[in-house]
N, C-alpha and C. Protein backbone atom coordinates (compact mmCIF):
# COMPACT_ATOMS: atom_id res chain seq x y z
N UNK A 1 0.82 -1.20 0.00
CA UNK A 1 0.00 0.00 0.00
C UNK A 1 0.86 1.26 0.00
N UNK A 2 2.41 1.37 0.82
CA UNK A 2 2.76 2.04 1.17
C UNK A 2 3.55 2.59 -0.66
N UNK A 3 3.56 1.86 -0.96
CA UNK A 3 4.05 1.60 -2.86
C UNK A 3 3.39 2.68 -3.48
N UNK A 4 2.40 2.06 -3.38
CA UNK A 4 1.19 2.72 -4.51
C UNK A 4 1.34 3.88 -4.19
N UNK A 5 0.95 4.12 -2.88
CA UNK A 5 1.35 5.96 -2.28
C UNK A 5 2.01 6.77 -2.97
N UNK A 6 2.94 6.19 -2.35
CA UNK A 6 4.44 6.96 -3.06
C UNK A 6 4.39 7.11 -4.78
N UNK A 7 3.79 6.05 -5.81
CA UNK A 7 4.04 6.30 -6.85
C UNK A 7 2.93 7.11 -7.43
N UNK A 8 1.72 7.22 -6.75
CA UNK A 8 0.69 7.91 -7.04
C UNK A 8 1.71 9.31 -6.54
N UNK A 9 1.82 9.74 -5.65
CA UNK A 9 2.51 10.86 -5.51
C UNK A 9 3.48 11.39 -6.23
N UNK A 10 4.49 10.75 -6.77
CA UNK A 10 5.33 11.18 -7.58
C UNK A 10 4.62 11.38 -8.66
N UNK A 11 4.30 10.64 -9.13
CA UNK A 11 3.14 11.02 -10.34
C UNK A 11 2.68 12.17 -9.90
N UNK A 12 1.61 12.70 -9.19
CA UNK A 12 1.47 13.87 -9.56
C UNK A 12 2.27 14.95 -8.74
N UNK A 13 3.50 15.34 -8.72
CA UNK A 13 4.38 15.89 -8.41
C UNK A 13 5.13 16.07 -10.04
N UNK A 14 5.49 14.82 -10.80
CA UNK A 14 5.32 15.30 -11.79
C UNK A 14 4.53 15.61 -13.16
N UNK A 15 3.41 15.59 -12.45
CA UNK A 15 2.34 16.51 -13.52
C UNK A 15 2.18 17.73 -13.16
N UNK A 16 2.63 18.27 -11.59
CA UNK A 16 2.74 19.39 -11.66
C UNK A 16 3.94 20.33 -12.45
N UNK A 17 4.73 19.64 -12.40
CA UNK A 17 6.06 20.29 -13.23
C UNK A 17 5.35 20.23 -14.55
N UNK A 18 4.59 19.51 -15.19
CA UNK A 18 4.49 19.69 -16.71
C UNK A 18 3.79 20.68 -16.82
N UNK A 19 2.49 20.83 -15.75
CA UNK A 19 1.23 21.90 -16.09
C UNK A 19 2.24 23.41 -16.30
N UNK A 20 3.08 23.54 -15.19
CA UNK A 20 3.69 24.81 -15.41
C UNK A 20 4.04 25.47 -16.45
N UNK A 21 4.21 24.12 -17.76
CA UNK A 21 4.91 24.66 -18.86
C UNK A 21 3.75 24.49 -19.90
N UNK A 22 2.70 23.61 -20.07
CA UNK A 22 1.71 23.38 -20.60
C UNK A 22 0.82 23.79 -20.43
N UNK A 23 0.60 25.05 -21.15
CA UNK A 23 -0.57 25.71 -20.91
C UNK A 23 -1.84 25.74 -22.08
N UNK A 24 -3.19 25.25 -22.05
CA UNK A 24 -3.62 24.94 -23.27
C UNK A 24 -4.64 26.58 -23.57
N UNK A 25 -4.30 26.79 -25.08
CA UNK A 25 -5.21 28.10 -25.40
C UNK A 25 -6.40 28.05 -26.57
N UNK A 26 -7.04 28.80 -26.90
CA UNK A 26 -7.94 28.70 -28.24
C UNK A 26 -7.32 28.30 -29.23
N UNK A 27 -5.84 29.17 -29.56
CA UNK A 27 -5.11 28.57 -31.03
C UNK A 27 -4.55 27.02 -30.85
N UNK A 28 -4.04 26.88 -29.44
CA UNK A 28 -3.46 25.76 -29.23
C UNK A 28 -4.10 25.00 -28.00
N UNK A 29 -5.01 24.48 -28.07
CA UNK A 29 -5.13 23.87 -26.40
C UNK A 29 -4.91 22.81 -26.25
N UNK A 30 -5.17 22.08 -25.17
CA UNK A 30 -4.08 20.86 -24.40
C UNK A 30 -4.81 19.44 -24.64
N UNK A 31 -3.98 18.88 -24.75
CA UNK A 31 -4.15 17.18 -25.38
C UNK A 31 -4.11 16.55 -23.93
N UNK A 32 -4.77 16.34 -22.94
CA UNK A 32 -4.56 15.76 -21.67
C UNK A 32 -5.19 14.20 -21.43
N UNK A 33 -3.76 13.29 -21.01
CA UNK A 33 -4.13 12.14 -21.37
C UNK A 33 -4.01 11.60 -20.09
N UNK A 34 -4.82 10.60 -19.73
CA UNK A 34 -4.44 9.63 -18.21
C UNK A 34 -4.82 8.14 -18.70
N UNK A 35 -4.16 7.42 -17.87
CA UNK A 35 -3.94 6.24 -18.75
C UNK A 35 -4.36 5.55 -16.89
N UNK A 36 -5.35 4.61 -16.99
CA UNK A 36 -5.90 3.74 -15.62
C UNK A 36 -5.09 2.30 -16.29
N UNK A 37 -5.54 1.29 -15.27
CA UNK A 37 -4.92 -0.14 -15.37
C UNK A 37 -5.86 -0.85 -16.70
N UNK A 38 -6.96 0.04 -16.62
CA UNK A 38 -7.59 -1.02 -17.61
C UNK A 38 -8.29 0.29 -18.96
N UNK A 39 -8.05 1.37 -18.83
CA UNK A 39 -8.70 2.32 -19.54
C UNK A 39 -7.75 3.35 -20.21
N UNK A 40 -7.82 3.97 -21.43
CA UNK A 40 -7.42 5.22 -21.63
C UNK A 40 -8.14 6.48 -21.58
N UNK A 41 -7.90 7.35 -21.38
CA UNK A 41 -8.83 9.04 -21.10
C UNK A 41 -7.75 9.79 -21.89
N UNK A 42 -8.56 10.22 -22.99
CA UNK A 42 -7.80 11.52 -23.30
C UNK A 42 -8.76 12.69 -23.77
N UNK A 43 -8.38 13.82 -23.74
CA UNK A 43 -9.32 15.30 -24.05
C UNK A 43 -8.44 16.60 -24.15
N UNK A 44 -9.35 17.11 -24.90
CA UNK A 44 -8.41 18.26 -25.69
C UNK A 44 -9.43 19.48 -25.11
N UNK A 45 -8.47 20.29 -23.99
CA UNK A 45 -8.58 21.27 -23.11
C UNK A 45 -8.41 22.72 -23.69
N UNK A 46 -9.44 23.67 -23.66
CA UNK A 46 -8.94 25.11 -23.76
C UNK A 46 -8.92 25.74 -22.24
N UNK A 47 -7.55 25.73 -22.28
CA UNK A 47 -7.31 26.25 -20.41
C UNK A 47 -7.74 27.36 -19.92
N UNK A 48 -8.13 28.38 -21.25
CA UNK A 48 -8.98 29.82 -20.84
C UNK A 48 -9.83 29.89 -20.74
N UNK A 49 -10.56 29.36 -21.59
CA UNK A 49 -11.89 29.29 -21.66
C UNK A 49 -12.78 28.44 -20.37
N UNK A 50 -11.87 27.17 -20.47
CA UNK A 50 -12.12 26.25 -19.01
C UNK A 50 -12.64 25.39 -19.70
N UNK A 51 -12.74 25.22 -20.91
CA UNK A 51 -13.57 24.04 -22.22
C UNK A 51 -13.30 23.15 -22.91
N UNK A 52 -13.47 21.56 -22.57
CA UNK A 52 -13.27 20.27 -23.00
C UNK A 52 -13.86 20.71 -24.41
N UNK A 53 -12.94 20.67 -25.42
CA UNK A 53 -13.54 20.80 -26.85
C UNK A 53 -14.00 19.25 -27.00
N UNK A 54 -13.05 18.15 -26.99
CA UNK A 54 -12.91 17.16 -27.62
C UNK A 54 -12.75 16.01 -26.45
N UNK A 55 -13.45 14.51 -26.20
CA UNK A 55 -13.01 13.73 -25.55
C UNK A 55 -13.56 12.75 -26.47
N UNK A 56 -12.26 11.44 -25.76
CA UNK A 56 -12.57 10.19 -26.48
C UNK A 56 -11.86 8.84 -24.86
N UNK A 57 -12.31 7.66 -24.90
CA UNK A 57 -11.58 6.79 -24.14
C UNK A 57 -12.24 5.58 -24.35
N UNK A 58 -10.97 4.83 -23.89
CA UNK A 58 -11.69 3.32 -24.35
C UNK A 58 -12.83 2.56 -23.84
N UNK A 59 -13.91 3.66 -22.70
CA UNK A 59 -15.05 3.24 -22.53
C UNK A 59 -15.75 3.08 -23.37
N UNK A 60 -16.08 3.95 -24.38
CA UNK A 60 -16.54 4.14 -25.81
C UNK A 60 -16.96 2.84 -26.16
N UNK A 61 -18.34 2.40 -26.76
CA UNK A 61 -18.66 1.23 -27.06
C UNK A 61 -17.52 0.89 -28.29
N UNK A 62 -17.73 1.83 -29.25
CA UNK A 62 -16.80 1.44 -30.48
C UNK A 62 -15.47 1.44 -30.49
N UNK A 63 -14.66 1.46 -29.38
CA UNK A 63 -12.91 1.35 -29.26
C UNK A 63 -12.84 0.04 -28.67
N UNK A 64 -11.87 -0.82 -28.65
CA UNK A 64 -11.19 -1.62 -28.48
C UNK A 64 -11.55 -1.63 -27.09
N UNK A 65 -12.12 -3.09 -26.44
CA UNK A 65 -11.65 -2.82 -25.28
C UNK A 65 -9.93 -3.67 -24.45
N UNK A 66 -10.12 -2.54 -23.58
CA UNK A 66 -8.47 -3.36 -22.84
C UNK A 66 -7.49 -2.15 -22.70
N UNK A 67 -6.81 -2.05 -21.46
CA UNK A 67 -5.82 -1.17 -21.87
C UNK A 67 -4.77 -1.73 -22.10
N UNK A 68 -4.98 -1.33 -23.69
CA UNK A 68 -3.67 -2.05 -24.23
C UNK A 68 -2.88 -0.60 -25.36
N UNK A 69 -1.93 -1.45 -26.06
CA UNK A 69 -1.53 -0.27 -26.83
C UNK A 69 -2.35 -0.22 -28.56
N UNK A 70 -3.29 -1.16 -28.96
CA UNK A 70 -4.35 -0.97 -29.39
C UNK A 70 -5.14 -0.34 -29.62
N UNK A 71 -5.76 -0.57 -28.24
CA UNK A 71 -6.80 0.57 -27.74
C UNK A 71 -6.54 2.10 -27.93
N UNK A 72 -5.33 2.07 -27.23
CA UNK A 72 -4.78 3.68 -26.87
C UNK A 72 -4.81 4.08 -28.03
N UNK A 73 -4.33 3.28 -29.56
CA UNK A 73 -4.23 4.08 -30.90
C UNK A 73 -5.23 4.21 -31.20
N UNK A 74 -6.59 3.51 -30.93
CA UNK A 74 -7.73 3.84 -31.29
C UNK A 74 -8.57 5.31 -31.05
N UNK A 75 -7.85 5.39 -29.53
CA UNK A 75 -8.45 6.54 -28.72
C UNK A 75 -7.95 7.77 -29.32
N UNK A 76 -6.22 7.81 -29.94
CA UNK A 76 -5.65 8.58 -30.29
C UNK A 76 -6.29 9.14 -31.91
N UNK A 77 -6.62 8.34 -32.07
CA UNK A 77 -6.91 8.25 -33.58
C UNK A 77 -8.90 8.83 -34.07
N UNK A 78 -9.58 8.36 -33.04
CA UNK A 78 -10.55 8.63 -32.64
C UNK A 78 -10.86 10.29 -32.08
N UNK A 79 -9.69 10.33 -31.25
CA UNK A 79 -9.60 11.73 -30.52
C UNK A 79 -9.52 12.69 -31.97
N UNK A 80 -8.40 12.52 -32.66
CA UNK A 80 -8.31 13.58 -33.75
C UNK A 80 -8.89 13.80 -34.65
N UNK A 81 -9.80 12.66 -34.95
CA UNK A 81 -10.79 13.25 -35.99
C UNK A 81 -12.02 13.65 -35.14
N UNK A 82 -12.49 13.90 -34.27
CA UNK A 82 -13.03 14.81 -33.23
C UNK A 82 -12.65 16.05 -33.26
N UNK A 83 -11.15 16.28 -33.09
CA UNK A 83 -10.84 17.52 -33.19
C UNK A 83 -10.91 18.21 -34.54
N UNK A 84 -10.53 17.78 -35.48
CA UNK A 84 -11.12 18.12 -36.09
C UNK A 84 -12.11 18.57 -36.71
N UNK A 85 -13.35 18.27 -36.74
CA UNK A 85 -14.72 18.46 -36.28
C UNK A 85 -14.86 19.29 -35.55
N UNK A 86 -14.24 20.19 -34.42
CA UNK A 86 -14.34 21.25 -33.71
C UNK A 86 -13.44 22.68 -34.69
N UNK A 87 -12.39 21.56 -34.98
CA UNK A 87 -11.56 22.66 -35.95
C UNK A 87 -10.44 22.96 -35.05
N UNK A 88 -9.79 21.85 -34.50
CA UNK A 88 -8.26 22.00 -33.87
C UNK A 88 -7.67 21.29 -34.42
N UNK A 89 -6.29 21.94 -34.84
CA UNK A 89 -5.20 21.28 -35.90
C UNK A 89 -3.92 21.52 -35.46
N UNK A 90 -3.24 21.80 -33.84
CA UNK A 90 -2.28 21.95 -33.40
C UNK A 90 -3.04 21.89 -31.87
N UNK A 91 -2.52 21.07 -31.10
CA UNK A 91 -2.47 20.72 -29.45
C UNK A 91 -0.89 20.59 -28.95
N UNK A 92 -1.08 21.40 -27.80
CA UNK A 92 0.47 21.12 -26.77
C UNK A 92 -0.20 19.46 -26.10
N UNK A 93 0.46 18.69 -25.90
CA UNK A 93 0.37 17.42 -25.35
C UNK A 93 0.87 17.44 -24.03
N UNK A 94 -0.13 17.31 -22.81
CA UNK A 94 0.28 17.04 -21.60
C UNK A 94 -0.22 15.12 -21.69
N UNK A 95 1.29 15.08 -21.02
CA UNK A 95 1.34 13.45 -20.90
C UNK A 95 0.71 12.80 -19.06
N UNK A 96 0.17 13.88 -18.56
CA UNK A 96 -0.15 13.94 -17.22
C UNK A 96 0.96 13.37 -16.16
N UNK A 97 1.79 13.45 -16.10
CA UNK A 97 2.77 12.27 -15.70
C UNK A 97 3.59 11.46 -15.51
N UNK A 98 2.36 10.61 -16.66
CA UNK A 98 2.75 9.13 -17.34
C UNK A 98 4.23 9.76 -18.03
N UNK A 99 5.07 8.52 -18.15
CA UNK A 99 6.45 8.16 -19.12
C UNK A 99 5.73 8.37 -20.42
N UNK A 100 6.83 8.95 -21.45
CA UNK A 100 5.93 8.92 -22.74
C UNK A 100 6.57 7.42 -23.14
N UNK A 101 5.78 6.58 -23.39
CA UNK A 101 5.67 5.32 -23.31
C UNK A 101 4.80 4.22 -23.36
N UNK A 102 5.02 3.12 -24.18
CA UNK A 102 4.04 2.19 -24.36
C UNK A 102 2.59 3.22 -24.33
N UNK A 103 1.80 3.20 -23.98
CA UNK A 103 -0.06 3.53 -24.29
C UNK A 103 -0.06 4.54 -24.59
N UNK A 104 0.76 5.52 -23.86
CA UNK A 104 1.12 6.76 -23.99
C UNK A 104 1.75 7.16 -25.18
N UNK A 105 2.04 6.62 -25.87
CA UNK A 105 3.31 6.97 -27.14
C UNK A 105 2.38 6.62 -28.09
N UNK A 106 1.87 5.34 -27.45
CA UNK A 106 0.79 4.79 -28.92
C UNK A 106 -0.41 5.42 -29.39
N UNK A 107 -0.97 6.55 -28.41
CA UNK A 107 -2.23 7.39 -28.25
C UNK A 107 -1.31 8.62 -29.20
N UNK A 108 -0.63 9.00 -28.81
CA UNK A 108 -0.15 10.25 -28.86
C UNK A 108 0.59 9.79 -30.92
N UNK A 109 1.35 9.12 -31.01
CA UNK A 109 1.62 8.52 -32.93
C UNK A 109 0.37 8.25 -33.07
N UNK A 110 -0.58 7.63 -33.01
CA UNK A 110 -2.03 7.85 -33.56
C UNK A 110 -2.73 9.09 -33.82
N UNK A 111 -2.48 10.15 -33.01
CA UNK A 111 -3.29 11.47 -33.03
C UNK A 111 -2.20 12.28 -33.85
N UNK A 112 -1.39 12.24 -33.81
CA UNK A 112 -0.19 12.28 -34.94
C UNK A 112 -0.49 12.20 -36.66
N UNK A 113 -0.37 10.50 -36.61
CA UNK A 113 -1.20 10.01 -37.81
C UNK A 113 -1.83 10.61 -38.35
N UNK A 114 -3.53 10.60 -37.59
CA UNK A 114 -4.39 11.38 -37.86
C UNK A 114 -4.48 12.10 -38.36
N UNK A 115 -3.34 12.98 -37.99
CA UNK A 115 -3.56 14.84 -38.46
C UNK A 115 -3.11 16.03 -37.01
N UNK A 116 -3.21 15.47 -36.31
CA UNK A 116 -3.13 16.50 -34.78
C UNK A 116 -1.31 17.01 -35.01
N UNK A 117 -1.20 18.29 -34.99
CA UNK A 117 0.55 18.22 -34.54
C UNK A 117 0.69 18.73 -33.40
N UNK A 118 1.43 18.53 -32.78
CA UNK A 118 2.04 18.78 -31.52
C UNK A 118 3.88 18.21 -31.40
């Protein structure tokens, strides 16, 4: 228990260091991703406004289920043609955290793919 603590904490100790530098706006707002044991969450934030333009996750009947790195490209891939549809074509990417890595890497080259740059 005493594990989990600690790594939940560091974790967000360093998501606070990222927010400082990641700030999401109208021209550019924020790609914010959290990754659970069995789920992906990602959403595209205007930090001024205070406004979820865009969300997608592998609850979604039509994505993959599992958190796998699958899924995550689905979500990634899913996410950006959403944004699109709102009419966002550049996001800063907060990785919340997470290592950019495995689910994380695979969400983020999918929304890539897509069309999203960051």
């Amino acid at each position: 228990m005493q594990r989990i603590l600690l790594k939940r904490r560091q974790r967000v100790r360093r998501k606070a260091g990222i927010r400082k530098h990641v700030q999401g706006t109208p021209l550019r707002p924020r790609l914010a991703v959290y990754r659970s044991l069995k789920h992906m969450y990602a959403q595209i934030i205007d930090d001024v406004a205070g406004k979820t333009l865009a969300a997608a996750n592998t609850r979604q009947a039509h994505v993959a289920k599992g958190g796998n790195k699958a899924a995550a490209a689905e979500v990634g891939k899913l996410l950006a043609e959403k944004a699109k549809q709102v009419g966002v074509a550049e996001v800063a990417f907060d990785r919340g955290g997470f290592r950019y890595h495995g689910r994380v890497k695979a969400l983020a080259d999918a929304a890539r793919a897509a069309g999203l740059k960051f």
